[in-house]
C-alpha atoms as a PDB file:
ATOM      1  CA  UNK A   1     -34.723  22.653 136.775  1.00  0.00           C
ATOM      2  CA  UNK A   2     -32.855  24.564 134.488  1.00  0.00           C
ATOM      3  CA  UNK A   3     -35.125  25.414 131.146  1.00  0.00           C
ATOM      4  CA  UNK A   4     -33.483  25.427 127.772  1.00  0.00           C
ATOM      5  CA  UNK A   5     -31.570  28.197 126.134  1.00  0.00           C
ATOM      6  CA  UNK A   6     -33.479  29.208 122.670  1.00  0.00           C
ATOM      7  CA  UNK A   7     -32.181  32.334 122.083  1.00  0.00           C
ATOM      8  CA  UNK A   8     -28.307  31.842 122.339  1.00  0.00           C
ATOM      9  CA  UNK A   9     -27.248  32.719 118.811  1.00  0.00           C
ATOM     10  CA  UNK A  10     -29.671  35.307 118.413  1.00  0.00           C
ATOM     11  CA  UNK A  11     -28.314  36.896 121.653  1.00  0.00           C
ATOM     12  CA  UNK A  12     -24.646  36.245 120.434  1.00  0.00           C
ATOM     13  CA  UNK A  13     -24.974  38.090 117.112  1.00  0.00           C
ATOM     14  CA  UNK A  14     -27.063  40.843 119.025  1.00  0.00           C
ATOM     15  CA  UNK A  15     -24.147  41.582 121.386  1.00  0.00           C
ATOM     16  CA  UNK A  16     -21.506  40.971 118.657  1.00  0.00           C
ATOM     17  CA  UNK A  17     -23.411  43.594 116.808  1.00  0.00           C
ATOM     18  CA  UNK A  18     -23.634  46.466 119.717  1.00  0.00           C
ATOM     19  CA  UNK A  19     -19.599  46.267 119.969  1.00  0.00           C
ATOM     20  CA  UNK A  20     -19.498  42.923 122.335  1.00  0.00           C
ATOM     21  CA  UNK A  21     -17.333  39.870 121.883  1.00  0.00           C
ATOM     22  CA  UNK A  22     -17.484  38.189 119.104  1.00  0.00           C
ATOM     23  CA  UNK A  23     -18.012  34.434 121.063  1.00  0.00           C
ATOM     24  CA  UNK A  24     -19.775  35.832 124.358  1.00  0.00           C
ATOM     25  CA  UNK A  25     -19.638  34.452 127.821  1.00  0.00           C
ATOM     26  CA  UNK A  26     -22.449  31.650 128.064  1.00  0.00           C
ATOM     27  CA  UNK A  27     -23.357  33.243 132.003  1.00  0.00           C
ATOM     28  CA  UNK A  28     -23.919  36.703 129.884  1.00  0.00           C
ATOM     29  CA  UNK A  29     -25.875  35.099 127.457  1.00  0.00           C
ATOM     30  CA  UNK A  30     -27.846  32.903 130.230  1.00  0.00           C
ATOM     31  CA  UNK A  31     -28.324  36.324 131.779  1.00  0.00           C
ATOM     32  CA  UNK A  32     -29.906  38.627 128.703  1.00  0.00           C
ATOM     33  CA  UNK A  33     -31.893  35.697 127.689  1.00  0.00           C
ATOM     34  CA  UNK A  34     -33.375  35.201 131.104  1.00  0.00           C
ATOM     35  CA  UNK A  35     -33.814  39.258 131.403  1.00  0.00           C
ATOM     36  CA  UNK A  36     -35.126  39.118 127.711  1.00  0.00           C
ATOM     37  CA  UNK A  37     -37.887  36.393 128.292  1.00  0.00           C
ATOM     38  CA  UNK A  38     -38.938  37.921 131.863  1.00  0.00           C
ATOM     39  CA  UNK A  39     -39.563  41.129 129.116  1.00  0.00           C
ATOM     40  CA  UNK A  40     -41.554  39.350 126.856  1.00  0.00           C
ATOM     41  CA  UNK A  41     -43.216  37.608 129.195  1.00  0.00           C
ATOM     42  CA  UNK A  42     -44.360  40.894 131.035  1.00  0.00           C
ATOM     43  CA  UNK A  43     -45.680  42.136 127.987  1.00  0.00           C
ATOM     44  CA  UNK A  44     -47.660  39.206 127.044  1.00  0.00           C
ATOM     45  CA  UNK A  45     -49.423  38.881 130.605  1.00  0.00           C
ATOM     46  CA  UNK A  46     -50.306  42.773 130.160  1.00  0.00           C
ATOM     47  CA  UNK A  47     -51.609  42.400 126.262  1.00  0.00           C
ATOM     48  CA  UNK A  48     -53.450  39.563 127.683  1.00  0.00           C
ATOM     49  CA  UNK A  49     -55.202  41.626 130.241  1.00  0.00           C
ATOM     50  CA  UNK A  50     -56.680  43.627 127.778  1.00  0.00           C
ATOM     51  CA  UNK A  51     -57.197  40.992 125.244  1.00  0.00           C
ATOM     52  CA  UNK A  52     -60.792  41.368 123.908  1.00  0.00           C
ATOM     53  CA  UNK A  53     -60.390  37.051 122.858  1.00  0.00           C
ATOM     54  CA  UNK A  54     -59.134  35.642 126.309  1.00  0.00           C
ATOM     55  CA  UNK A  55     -55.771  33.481 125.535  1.00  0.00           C
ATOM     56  CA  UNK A  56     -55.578  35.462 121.844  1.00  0.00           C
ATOM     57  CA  UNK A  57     -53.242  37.977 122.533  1.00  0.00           C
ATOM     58  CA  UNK A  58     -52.979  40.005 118.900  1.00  0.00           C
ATOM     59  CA  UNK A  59     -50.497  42.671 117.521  1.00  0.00           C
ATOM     60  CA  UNK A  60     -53.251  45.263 118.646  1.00  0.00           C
ATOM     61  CA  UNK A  61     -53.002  44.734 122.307  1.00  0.00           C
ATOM     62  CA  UNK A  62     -49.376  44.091 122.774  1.00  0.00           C
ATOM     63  CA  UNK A  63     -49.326  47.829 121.742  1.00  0.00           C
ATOM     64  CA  UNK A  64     -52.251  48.550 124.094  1.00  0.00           C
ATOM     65  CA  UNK A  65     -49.884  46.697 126.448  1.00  0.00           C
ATOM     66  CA  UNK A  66     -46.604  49.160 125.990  1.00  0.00           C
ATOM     67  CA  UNK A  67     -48.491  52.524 125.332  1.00  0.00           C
ATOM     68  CA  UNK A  68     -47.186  54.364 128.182  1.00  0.00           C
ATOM     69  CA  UNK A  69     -43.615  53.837 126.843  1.00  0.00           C
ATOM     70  CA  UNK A  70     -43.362  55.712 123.455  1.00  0.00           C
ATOM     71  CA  UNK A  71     -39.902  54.237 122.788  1.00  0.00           C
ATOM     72  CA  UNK A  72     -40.973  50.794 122.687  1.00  0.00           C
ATOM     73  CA  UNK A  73     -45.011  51.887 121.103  1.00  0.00           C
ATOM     74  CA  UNK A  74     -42.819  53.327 117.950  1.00  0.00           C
ATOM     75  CA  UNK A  75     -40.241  50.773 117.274  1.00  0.00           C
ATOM     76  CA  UNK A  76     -43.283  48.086 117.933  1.00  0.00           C
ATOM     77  CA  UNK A  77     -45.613  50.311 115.309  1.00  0.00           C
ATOM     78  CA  UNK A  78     -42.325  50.486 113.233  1.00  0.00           C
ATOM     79  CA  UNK A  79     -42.086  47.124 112.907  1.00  0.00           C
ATOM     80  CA  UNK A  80     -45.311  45.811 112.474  1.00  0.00           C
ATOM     81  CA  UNK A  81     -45.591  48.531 109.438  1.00  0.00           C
ATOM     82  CA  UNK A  82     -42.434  46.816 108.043  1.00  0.00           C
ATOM     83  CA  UNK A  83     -43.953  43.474 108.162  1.00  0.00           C
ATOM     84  CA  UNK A  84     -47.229  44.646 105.947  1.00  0.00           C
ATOM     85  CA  UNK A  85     -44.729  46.006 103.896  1.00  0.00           C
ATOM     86  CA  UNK A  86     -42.782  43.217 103.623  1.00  0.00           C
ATOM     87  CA  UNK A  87     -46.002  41.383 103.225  1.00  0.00           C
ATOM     88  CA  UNK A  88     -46.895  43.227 100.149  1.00  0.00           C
ATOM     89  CA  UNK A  89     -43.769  42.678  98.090  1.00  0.00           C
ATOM     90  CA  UNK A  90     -43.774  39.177  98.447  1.00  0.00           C
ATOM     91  CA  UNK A  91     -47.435  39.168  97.303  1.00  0.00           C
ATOM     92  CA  UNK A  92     -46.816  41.080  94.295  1.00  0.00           C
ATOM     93  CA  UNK A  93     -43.487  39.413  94.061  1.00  0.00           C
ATOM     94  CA  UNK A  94     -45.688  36.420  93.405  1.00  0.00           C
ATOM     95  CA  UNK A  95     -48.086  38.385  90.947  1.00  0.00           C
ATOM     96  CA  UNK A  96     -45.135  38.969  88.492  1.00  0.00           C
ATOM     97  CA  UNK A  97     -44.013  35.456  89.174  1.00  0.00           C
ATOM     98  CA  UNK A  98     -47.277  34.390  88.139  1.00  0.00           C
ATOM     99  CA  UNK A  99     -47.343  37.016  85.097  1.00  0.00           C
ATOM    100  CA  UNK A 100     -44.070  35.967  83.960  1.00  0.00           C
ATOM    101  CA  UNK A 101     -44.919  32.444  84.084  1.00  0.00           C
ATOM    102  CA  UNK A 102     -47.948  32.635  82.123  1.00  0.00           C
ATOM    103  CA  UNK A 103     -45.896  34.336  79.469  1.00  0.00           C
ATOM    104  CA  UNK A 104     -43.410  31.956  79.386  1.00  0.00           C
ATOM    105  CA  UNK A 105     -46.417  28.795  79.277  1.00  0.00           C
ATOM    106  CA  UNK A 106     -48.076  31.573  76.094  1.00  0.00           C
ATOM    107  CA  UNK A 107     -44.254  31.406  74.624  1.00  0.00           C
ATOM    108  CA  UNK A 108     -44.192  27.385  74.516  1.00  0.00           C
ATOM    109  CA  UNK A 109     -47.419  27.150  73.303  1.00  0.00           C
ATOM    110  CA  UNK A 110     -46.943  29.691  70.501  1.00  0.00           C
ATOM    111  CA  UNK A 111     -43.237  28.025  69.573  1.00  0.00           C
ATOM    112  CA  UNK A 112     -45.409  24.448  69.283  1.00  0.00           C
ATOM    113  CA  UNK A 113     -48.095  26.722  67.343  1.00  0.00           C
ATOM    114  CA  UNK A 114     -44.970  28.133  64.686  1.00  0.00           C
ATOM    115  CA  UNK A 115     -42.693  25.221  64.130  1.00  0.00           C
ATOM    116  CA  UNK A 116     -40.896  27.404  61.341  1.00  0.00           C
ATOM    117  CA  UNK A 117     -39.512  29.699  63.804  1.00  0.00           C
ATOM    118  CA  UNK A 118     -36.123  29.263  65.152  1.00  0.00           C
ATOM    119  CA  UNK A 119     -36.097  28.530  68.746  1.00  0.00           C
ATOM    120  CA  UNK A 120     -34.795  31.764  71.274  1.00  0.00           C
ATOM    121  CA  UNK A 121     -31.872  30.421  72.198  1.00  0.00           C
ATOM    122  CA  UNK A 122     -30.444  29.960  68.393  1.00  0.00           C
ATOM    123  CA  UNK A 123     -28.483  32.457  66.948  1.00  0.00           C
ATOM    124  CA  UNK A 124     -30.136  34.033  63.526  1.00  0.00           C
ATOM    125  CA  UNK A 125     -27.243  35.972  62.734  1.00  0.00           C
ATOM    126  CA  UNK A 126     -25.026  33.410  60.495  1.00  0.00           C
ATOM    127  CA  UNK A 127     -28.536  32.904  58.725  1.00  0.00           C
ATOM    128  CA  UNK A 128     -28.533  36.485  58.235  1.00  0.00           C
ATOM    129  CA  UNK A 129     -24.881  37.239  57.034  1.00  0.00           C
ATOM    130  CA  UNK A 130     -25.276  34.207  54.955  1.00  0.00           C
ATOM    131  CA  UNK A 131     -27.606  36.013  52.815  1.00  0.00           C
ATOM    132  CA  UNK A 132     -25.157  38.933  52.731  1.00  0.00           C
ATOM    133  CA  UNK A 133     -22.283  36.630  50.852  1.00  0.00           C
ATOM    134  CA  UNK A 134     -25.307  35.618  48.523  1.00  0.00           C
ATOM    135  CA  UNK A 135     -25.180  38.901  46.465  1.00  0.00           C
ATOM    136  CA  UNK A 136     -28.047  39.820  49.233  1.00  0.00           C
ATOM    137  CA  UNK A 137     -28.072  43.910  49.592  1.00  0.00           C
END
């Protein structure tokens, strides 16, 4: 039985983007996904191995699991680093979400506080050169 192809567009950009076709033959793509999961696969059974949870593989032992090839161990570390990163600026992407929010909730509340003031959005200037025409200084 044939399994399902999950990785056909992913594969199709990939070798559009190393110089390849743009629209890939489906027996090359049947071929690099079926090399690609055999891959992952490999890896997982090793990180498994030396899994210190037994069917918890985490990030840790996946790198235990490609250590003797530095290629891989770097662009692995290099990625995982990316994802904290990543990580981070969506957290304090959120903070100053959250901070900009509040002052915006402060803002309504003061406006209903100070009905006298003009809202933001309305221009002050005619107000202002009005004044001016008034024998203002």
């Amino acid at each position: 039985m044939e399994r399902k192809r999950v990785f056909t567009g992913e594969l199709s950009a990939m070798v559009y983007g190393f110089g390849g076709d743009e629209a890939p033959d489906a027996a090359t793509l049947d071929v690099l996904e079926d090399a690609m999961v055999e891959f992952v696969a490999g890896v997982v059974q090793r990180a498994s191995a030396v899994a210190h949870k037994p069917g918890k593989v985490r990030a840790q032992d996946v790198l235990c699991a490609i250590r003797n090839n530095p290629k891989q161990w770097g662009r692995a570390k290099e990625l995982l680093l990316l994802k904290k990163e990543i990580e981070e600026a969506k957290r304090t992407s959120r903070v100053n979400e959250n901070a900009i929010d509040a002052l915006e909730s402060y803002a309504d509340d003061d406006a209903a506080l100070h009905p006298e003031l003009p809202p933001e959005d309305e221009d002050i200037e005619p107000a202002l050169n009005s004044g001016d025409e008034a024998g203002g200084v």
